[in-house]
N, C-alpha and C. Protein backbone atom coordinates (compact mmCIF):
# COMPACT_ATOMS: atom_id res chain seq x y z
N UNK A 1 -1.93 11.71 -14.76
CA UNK A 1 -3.29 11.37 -15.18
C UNK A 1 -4.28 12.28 -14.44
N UNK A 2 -5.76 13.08 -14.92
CA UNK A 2 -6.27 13.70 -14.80
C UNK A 2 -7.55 13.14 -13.84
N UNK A 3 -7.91 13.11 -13.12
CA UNK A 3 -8.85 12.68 -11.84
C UNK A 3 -10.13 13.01 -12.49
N UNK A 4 -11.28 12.21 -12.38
CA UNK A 4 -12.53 13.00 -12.56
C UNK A 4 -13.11 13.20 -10.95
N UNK A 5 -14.07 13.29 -10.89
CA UNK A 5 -15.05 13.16 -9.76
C UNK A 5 -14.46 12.30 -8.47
N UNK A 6 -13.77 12.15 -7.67
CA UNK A 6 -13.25 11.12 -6.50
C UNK A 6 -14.29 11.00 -5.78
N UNK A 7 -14.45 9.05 -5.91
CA UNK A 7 -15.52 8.43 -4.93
C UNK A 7 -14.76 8.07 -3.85
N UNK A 8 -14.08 8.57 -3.33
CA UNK A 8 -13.45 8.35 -2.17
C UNK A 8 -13.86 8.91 -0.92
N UNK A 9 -14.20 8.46 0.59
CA UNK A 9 -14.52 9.33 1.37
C UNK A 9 -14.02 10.48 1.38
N UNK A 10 -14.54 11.11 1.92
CA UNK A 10 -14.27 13.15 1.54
C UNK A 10 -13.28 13.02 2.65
N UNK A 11 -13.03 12.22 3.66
CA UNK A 11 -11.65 12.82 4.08
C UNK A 11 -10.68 11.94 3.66
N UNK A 12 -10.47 11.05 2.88
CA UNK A 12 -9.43 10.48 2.65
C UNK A 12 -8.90 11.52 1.21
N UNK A 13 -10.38 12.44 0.55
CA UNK A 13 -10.00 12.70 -0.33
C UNK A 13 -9.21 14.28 0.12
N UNK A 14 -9.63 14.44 1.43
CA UNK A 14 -8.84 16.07 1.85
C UNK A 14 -7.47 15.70 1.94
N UNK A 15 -7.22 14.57 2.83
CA UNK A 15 -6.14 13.87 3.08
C UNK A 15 -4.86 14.32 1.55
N UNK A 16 -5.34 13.43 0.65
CA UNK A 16 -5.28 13.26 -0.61
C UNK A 16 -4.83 14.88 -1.29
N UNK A 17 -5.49 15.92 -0.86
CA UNK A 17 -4.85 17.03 -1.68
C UNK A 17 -4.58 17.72 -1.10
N UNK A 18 -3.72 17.77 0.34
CA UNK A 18 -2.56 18.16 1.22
C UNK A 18 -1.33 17.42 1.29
N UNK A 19 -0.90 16.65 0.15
CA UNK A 19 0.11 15.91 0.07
C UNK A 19 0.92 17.05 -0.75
N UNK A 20 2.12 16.37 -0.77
CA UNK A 20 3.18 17.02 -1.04
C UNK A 20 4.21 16.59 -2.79
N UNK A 21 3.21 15.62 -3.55
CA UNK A 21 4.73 14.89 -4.69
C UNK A 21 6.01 15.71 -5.06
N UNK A 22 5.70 16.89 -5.00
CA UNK A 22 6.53 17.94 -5.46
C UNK A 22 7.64 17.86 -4.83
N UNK A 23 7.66 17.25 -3.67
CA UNK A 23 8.96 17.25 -2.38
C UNK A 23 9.92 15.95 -2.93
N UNK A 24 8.97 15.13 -3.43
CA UNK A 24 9.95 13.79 -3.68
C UNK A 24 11.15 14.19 -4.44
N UNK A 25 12.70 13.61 -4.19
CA UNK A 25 13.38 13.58 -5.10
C UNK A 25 13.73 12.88 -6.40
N UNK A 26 14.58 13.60 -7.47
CA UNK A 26 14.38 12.96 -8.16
C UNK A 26 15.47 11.44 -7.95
N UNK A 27 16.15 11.66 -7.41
CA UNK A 27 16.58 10.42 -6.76
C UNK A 27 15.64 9.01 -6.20
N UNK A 28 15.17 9.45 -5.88
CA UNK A 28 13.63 9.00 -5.03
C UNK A 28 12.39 8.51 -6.30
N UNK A 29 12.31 9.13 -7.15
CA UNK A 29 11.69 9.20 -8.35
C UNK A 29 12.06 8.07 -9.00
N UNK A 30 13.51 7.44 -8.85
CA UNK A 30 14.06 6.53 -10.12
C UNK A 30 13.57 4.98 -9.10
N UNK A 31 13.57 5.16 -7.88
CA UNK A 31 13.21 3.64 -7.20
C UNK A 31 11.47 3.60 -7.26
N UNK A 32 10.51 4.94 -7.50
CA UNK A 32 9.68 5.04 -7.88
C UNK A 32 8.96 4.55 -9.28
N UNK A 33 9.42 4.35 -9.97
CA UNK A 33 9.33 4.80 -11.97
C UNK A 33 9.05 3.35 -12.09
N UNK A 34 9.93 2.28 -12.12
CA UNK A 34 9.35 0.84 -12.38
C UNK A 34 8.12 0.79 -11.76
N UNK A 35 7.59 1.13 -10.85
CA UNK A 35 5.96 0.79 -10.35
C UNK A 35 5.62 1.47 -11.34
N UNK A 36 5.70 2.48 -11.67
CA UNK A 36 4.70 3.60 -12.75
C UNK A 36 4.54 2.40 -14.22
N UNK A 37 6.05 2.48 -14.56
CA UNK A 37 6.26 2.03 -15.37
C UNK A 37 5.32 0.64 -15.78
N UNK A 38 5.71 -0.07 -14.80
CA UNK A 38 4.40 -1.75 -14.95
C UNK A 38 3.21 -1.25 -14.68
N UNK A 39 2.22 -0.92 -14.21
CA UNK A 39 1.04 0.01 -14.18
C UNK A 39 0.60 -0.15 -15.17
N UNK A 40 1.83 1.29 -15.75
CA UNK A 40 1.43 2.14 -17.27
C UNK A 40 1.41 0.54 -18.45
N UNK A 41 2.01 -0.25 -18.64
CA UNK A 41 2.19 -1.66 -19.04
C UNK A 41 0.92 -2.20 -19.36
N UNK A 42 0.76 -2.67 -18.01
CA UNK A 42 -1.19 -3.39 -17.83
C UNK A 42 -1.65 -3.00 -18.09
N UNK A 43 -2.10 -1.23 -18.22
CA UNK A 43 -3.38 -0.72 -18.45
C UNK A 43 -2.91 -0.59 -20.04
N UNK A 44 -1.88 -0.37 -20.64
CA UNK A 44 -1.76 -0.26 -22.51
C UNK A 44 -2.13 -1.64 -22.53
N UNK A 45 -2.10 -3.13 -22.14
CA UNK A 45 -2.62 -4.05 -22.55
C UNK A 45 -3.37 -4.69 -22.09
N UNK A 46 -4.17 -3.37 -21.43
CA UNK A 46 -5.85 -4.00 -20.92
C UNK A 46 -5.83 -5.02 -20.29
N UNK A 47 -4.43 -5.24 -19.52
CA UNK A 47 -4.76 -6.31 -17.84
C UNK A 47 -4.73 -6.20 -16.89
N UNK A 48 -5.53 -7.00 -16.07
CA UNK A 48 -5.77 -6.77 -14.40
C UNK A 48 -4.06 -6.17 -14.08
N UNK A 49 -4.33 -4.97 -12.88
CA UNK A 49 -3.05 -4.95 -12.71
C UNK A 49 -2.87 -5.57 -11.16
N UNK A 50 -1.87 -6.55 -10.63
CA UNK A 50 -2.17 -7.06 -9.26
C UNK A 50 -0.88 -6.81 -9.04
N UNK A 51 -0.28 -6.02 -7.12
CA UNK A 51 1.03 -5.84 -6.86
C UNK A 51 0.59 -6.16 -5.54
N UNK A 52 1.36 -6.47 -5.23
CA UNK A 52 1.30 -7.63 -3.73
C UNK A 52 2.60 -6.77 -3.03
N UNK A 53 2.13 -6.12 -1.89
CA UNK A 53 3.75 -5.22 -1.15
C UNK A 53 3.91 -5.84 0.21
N UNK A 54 5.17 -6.23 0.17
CA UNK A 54 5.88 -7.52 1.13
C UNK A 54 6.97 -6.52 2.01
N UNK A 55 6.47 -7.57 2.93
CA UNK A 55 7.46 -6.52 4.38
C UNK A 55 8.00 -7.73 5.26
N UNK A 56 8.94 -8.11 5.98
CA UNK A 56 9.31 -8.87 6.70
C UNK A 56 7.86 -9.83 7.23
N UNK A 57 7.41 -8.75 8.00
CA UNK A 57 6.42 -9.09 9.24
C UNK A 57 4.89 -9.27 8.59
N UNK A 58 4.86 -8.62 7.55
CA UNK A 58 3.14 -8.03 6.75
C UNK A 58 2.36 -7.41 8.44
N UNK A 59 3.28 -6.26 8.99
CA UNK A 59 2.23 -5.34 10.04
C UNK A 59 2.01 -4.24 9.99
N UNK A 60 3.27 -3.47 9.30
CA UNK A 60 3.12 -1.83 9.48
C UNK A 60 3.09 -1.73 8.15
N UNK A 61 4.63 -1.72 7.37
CA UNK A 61 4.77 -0.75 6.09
C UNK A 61 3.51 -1.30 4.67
N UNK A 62 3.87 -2.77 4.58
CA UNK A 62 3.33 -3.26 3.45
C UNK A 62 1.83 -3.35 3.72
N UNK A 63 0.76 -3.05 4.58
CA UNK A 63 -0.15 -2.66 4.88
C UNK A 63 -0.50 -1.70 4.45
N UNK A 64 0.33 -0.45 4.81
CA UNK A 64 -0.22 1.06 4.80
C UNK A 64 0.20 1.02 3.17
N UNK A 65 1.06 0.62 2.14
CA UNK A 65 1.60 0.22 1.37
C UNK A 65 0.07 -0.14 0.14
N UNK A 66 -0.20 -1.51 0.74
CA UNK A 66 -1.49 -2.19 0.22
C UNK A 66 -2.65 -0.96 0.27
N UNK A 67 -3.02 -0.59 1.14
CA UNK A 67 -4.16 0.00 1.28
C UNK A 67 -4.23 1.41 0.11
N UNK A 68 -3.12 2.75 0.90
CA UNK A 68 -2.73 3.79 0.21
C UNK A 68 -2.76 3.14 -1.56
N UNK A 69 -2.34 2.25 -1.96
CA UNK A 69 -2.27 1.90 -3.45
C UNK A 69 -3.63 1.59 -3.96
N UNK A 70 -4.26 0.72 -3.06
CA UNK A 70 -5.52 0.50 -3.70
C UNK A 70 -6.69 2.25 -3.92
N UNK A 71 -6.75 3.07 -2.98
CA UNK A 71 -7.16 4.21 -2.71
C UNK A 71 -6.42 5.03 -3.92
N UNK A 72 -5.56 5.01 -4.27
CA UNK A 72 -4.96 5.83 -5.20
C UNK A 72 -5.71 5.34 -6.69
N UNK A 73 -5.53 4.49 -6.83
CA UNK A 73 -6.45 3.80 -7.81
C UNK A 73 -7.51 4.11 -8.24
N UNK A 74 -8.47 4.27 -6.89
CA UNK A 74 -9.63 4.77 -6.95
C UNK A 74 -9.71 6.27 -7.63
N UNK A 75 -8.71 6.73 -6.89
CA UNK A 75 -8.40 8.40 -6.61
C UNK A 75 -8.41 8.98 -8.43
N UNK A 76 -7.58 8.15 -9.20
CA UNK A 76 -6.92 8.19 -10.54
C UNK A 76 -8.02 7.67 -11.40
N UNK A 77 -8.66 6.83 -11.05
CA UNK A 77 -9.74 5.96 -12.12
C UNK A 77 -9.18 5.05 -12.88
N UNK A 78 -8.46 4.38 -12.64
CA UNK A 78 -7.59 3.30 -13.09
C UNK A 78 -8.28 1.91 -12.28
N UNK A 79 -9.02 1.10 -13.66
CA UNK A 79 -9.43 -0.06 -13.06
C UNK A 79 -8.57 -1.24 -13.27
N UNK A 80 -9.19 -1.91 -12.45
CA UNK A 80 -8.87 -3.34 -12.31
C UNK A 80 -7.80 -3.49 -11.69
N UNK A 81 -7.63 -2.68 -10.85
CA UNK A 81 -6.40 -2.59 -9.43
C UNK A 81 -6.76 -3.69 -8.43
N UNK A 82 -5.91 -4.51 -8.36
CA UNK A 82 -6.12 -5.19 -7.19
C UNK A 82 -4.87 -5.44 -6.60
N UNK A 83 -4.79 -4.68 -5.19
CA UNK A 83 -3.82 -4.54 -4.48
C UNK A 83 -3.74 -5.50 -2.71
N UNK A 84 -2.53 -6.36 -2.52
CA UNK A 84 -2.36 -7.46 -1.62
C UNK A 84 -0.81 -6.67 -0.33
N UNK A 85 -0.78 -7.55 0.45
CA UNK A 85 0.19 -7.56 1.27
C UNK A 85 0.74 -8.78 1.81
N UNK A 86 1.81 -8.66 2.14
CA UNK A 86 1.90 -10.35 2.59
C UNK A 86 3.74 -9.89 2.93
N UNK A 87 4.11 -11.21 3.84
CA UNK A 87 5.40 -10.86 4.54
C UNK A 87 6.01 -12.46 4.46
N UNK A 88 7.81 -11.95 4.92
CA UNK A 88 8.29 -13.65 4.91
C UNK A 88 7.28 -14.46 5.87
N UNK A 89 6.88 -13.84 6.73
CA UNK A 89 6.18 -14.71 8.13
C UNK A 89 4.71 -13.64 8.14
N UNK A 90 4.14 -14.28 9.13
CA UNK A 90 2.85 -13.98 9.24
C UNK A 90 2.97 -13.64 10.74
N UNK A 91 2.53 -12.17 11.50
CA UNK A 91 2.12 -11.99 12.88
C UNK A 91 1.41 -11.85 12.97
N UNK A 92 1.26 -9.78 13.01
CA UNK A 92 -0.39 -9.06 13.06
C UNK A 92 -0.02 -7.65 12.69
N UNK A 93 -1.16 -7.48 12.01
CA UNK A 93 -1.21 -5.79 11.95
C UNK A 93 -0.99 -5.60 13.14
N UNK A 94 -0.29 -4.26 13.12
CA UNK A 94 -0.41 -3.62 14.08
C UNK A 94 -1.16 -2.76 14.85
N UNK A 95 -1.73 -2.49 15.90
CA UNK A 95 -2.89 -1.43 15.69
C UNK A 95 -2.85 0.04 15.03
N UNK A 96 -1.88 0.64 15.49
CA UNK A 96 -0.75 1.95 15.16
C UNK A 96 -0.96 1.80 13.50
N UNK A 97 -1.03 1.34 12.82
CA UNK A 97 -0.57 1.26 11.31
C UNK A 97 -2.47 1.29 11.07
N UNK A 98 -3.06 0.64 11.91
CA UNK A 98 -4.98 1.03 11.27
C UNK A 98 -5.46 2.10 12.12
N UNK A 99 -4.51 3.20 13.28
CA UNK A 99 -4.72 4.26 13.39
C UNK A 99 -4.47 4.97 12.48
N UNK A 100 -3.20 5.02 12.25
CA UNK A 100 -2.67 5.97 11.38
C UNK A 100 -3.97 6.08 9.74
N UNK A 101 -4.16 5.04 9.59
CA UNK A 101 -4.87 4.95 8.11
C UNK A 101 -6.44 5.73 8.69
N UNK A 102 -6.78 5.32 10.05
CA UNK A 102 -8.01 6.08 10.19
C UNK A 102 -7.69 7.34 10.24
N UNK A 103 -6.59 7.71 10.36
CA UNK A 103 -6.76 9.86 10.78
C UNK A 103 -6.50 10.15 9.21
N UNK A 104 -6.33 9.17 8.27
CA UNK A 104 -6.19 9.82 7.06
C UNK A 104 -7.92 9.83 6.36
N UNK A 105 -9.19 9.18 6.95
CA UNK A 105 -9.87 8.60 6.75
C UNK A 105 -10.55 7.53 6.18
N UNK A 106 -9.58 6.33 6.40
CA UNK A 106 -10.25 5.31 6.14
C UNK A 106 -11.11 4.86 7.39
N UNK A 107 -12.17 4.11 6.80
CA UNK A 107 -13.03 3.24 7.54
C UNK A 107 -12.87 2.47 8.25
N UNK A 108 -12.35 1.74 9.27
CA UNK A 108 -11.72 0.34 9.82
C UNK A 108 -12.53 0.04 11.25
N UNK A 109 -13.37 -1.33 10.73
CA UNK A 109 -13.81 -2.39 11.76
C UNK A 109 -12.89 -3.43 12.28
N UNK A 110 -12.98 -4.08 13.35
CA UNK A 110 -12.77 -4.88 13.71
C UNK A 110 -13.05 -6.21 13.27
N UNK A 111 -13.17 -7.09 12.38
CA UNK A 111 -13.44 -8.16 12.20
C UNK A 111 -13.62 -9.20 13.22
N UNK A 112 -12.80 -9.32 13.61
CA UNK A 112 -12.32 -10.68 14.70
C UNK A 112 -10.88 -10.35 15.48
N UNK A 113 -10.83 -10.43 16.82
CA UNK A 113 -9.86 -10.38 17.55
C UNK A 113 -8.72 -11.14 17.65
N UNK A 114 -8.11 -11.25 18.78
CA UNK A 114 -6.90 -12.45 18.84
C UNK A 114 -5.49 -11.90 18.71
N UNK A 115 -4.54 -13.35 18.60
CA UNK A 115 -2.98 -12.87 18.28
C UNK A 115 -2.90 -12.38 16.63
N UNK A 116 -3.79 -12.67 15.88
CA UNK A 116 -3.61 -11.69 14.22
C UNK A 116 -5.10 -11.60 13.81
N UNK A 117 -5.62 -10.17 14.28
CA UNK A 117 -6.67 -9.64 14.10
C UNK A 117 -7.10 -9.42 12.62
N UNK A 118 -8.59 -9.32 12.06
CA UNK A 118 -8.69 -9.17 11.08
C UNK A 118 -9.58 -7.95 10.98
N UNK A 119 -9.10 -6.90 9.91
CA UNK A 119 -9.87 -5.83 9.75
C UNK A 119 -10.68 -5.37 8.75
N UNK A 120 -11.66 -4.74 8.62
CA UNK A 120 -12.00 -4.41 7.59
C UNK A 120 -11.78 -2.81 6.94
N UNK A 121 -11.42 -2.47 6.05
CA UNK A 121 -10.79 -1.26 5.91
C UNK A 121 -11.28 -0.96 4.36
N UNK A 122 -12.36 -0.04 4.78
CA UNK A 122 -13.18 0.77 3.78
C UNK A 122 -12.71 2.12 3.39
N UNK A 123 -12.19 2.31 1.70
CA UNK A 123 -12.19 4.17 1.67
C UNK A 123 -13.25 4.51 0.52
N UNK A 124 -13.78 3.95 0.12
CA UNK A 124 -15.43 4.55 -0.71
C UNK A 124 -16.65 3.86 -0.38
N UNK A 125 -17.90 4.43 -0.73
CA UNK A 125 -19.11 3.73 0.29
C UNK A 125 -19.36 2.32 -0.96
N UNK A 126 -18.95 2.51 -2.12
CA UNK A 126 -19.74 1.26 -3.12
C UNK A 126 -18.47 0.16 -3.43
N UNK A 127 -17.34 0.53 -2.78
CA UNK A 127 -16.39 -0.63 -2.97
C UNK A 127 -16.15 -1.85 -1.82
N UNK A 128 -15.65 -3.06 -2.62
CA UNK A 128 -15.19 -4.17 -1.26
C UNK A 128 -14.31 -3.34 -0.21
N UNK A 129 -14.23 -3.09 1.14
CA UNK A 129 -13.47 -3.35 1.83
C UNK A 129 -12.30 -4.43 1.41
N UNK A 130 -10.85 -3.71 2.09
CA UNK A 130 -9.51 -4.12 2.09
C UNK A 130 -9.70 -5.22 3.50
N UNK A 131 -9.45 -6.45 3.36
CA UNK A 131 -9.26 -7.31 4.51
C UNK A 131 -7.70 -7.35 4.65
N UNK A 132 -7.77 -6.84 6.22
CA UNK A 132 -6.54 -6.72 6.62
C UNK A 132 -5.93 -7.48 8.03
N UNK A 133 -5.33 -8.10 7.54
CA UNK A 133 -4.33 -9.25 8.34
C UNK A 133 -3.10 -9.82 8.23
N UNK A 134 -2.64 -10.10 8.91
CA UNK A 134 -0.94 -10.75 8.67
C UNK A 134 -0.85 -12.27 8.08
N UNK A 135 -0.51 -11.95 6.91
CA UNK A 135 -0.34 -13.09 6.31
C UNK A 135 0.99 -13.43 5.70
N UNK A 136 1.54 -14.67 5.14
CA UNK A 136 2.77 -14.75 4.42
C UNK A 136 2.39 -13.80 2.90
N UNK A 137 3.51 -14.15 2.06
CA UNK A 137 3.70 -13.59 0.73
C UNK A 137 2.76 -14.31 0.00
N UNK A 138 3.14 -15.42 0.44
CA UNK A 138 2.08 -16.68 -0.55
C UNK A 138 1.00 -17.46 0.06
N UNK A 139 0.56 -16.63 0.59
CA UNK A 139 -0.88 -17.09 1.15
C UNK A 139 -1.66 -17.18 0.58
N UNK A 140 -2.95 -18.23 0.31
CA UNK A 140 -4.34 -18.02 -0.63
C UNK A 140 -4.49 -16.87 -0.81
N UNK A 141 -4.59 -15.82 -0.03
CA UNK A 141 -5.37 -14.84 0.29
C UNK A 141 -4.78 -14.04 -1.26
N UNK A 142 -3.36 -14.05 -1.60
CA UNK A 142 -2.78 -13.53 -2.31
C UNK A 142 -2.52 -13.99 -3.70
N UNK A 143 -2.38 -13.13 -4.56
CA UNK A 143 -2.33 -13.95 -6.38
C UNK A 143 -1.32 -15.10 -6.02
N UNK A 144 -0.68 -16.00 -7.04
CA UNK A 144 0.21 -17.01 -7.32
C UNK A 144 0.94 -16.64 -8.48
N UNK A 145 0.39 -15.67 -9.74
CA UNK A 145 1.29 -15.30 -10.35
C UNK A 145 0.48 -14.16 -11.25
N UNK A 146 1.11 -13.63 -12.32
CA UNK A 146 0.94 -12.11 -12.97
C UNK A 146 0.53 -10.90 -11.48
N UNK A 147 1.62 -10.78 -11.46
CA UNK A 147 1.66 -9.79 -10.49
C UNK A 147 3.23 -8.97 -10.35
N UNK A 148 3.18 -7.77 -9.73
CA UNK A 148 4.07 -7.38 -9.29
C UNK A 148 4.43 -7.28 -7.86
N UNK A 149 5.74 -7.91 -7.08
CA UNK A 149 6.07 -7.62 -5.96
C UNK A 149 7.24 -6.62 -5.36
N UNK A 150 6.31 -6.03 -4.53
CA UNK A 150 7.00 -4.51 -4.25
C UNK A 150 7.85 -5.11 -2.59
N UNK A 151 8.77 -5.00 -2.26
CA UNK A 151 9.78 -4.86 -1.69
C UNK A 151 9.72 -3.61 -0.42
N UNK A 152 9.23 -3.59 0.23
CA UNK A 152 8.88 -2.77 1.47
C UNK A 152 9.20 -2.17 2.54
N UNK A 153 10.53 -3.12 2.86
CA UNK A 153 11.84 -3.25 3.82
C UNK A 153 12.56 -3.84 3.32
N UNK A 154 13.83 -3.50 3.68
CA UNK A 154 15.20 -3.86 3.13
C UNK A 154 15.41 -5.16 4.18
N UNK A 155 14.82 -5.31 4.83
CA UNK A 155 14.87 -7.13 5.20
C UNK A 155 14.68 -8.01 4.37
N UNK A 156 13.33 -7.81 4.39
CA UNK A 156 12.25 -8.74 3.18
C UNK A 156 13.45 -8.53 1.55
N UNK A 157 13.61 -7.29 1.58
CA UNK A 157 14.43 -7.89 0.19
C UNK A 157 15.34 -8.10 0.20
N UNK A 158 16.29 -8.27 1.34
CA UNK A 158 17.65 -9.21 0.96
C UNK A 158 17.05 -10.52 1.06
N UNK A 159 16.11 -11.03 2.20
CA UNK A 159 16.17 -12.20 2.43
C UNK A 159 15.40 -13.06 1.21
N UNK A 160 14.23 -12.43 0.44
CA UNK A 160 14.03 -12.98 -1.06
C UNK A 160 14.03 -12.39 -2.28
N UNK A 161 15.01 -12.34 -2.64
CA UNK A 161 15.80 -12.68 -3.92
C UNK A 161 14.80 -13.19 -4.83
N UNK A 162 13.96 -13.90 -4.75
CA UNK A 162 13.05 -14.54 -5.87
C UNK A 162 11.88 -14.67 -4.88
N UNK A 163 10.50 -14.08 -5.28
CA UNK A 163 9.34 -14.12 -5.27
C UNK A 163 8.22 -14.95 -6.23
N UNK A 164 8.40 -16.30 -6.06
CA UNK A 164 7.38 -17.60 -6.86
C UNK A 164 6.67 -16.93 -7.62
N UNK A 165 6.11 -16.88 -8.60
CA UNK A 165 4.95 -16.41 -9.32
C UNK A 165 4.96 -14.33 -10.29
N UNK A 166 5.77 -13.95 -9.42
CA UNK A 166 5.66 -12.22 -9.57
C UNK A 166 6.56 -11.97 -11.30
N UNK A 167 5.92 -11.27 -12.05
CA UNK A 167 6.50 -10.48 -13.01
C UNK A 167 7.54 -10.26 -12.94
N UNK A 168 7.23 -9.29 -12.10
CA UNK A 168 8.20 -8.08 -11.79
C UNK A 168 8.68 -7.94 -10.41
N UNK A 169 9.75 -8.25 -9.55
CA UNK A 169 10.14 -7.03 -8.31
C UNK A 169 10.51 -6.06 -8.15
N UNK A 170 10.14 -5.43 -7.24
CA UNK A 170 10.65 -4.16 -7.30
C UNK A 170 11.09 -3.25 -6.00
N UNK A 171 12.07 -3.09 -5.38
CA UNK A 171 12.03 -2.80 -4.26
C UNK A 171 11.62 -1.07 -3.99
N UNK A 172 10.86 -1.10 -3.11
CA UNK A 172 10.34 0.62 -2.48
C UNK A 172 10.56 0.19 -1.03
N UNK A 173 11.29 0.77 -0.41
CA UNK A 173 11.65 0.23 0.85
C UNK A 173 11.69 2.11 1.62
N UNK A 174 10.98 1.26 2.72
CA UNK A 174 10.44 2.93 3.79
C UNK A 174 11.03 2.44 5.15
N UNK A 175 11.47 3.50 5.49
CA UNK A 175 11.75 2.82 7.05
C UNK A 175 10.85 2.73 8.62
N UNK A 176 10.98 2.02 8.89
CA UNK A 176 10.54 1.15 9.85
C UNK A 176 9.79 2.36 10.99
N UNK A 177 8.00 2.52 11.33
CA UNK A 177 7.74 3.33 12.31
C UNK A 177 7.96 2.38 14.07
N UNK A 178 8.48 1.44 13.33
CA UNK A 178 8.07 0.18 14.82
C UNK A 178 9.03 0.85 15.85
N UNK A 179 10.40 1.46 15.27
CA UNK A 179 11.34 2.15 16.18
C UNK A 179 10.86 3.19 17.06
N UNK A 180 9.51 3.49 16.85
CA UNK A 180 8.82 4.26 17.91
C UNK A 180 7.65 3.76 18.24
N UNK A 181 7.67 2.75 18.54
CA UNK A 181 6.65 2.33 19.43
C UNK A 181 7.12 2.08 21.31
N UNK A 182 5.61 2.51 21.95
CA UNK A 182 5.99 2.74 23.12
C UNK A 182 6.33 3.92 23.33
N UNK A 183 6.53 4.87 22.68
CA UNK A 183 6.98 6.21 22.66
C UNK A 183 5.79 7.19 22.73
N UNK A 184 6.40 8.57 23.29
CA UNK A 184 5.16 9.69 23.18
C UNK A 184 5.33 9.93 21.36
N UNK A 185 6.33 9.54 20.52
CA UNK A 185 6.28 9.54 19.23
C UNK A 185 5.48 8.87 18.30
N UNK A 186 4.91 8.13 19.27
CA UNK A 186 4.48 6.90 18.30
C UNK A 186 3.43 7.14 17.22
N UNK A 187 2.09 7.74 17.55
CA UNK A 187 1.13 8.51 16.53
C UNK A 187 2.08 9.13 15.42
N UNK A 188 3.09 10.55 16.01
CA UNK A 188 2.89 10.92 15.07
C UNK A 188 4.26 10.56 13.59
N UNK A 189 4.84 9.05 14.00
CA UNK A 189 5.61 8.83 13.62
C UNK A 189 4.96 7.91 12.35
N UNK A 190 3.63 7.42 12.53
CA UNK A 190 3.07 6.13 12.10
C UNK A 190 2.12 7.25 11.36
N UNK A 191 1.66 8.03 11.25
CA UNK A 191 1.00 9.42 10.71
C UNK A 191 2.01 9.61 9.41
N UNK A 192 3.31 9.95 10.22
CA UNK A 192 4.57 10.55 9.21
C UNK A 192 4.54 9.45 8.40
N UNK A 193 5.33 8.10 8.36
CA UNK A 193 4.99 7.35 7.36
C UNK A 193 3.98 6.72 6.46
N UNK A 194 2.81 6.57 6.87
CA UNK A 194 1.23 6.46 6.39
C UNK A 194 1.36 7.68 4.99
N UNK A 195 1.78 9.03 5.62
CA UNK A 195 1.74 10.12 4.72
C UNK A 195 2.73 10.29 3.58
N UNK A 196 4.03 9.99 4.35
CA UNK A 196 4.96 9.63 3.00
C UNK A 196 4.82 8.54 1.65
N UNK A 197 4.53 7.11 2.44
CA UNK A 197 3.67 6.19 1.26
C UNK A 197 2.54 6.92 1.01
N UNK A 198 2.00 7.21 1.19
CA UNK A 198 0.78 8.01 0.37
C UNK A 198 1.13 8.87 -0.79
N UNK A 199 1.92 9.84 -0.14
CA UNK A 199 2.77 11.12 -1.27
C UNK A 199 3.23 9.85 -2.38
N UNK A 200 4.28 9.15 -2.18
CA UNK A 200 4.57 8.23 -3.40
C UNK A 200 3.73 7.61 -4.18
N UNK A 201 2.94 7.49 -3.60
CA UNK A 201 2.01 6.05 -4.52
C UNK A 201 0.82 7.41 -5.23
N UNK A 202 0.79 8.35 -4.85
CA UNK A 202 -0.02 9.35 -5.52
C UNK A 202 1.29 9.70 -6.46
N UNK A 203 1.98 9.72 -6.48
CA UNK A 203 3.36 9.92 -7.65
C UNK A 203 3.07 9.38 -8.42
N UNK A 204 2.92 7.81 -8.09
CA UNK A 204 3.08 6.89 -9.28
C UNK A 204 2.08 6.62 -9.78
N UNK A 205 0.55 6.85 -9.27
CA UNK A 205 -0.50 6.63 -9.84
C UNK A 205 -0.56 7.67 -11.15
N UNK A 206 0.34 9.11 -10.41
CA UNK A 206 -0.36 10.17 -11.22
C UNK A 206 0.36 10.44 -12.85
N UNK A 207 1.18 9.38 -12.86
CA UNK A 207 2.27 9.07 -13.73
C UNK A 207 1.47 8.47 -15.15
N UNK A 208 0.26 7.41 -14.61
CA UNK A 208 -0.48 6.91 -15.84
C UNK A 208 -1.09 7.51 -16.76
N UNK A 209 -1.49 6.63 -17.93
CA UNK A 209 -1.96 7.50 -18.45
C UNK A 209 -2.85 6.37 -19.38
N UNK A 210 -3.89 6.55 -19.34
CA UNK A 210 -5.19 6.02 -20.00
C UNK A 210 -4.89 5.72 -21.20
């Protein structure tokens, strides 16, 4: 799909055209294609499209996951995106996972402190902010049904098999930056994955077609 004008901050949008899709395999492509595929679905029958991306914990992947999707959206001009996160259990973002999203340039305040902080995470000046926090799968915060649930870690999807309410599942499973935390790796490991979900979900956005 062909981009017009991107209202996206100018660095999320530099961010955005130093990516790589060309690298993905096509192997990689086929656990990709059902997201395209339901997308491409909603928008031929003119409905909200809502995908909720679930991770064990809802701290690192299905975050950077949520966010990168909603931004792509923007990026493509594809409305009525509304993109969630949510995990078997509820902790906290992590901080590392709303660095990483700031060096790509998103916006991110602090909301409120504590053991599961809440953030606010802006990438254009005229849209809602992404509220970001650790929540379950099925939290208010999140649809109850017409939706798609994306699969994030290979935890979260052995351990549910059935997601209450969702269309569609679908597993996209990235591996884990938490294995470097505490490390002199840690930035640029949480960078590396931030950037890889990004490259994908610019795949699959760029797949639609009006």
């Amino acid at each position: 799909m062909t981009t017009t004008q991107s209202t996206l901050f100018s660095e999320i949008d530099t961010t955005i055209k130093t990516l790589k899709p060309e690298t993905i395999s096509e192997e990689r492509k086929t656990v990709l294609n059902p997201l395209a595929e339901y997308i491409q679905t909603k928008v031929e029958n003119k409905q909200d499209i809502r995908i909720n991306f679930i991770c064990t914990h809802n701290s690192r992947r299905s975050h950077l996951s949520q966010v990168w999707a909603q931004a792509m959206a923007q990026y493509f001009n594809i409305d009525n995106v509304f993109c969630y996160s949510g995990g078997t259990e509820a902790t906290a973002m992590f901080p590392m996972a709303a660095k990483a999203l700031q060096n790509s340039g998103f916006k991110i305040n602090t909301l409120s402190e504590g053991k599961n902080p809440i953030y606010s995470i802006k990438y254009a000046t005229n849209e809602h902010p992404i509220i970001g926090f650790s929540k379950t799968f099925g939290d208010d915060f999140n649809p109850k049904s017409e939706f798609a649930a994306i699969m994030t870690c290979s935890q979260a999807d052995g351990a549910c098999p059935f997601i209450p309410g969702a269309e569609k599942r679908i597993p996209i499973t990235f591996q884990d930056p938490k294995a470097f935390d505490n490390t002199p790796q840690q930035e640029e490991k949480y960078n590396e994955r931030s950037i890889q979900i990004a490259t994908e979900l610019f795949y699959i956005f760029s797949q639609i077609k009006a």
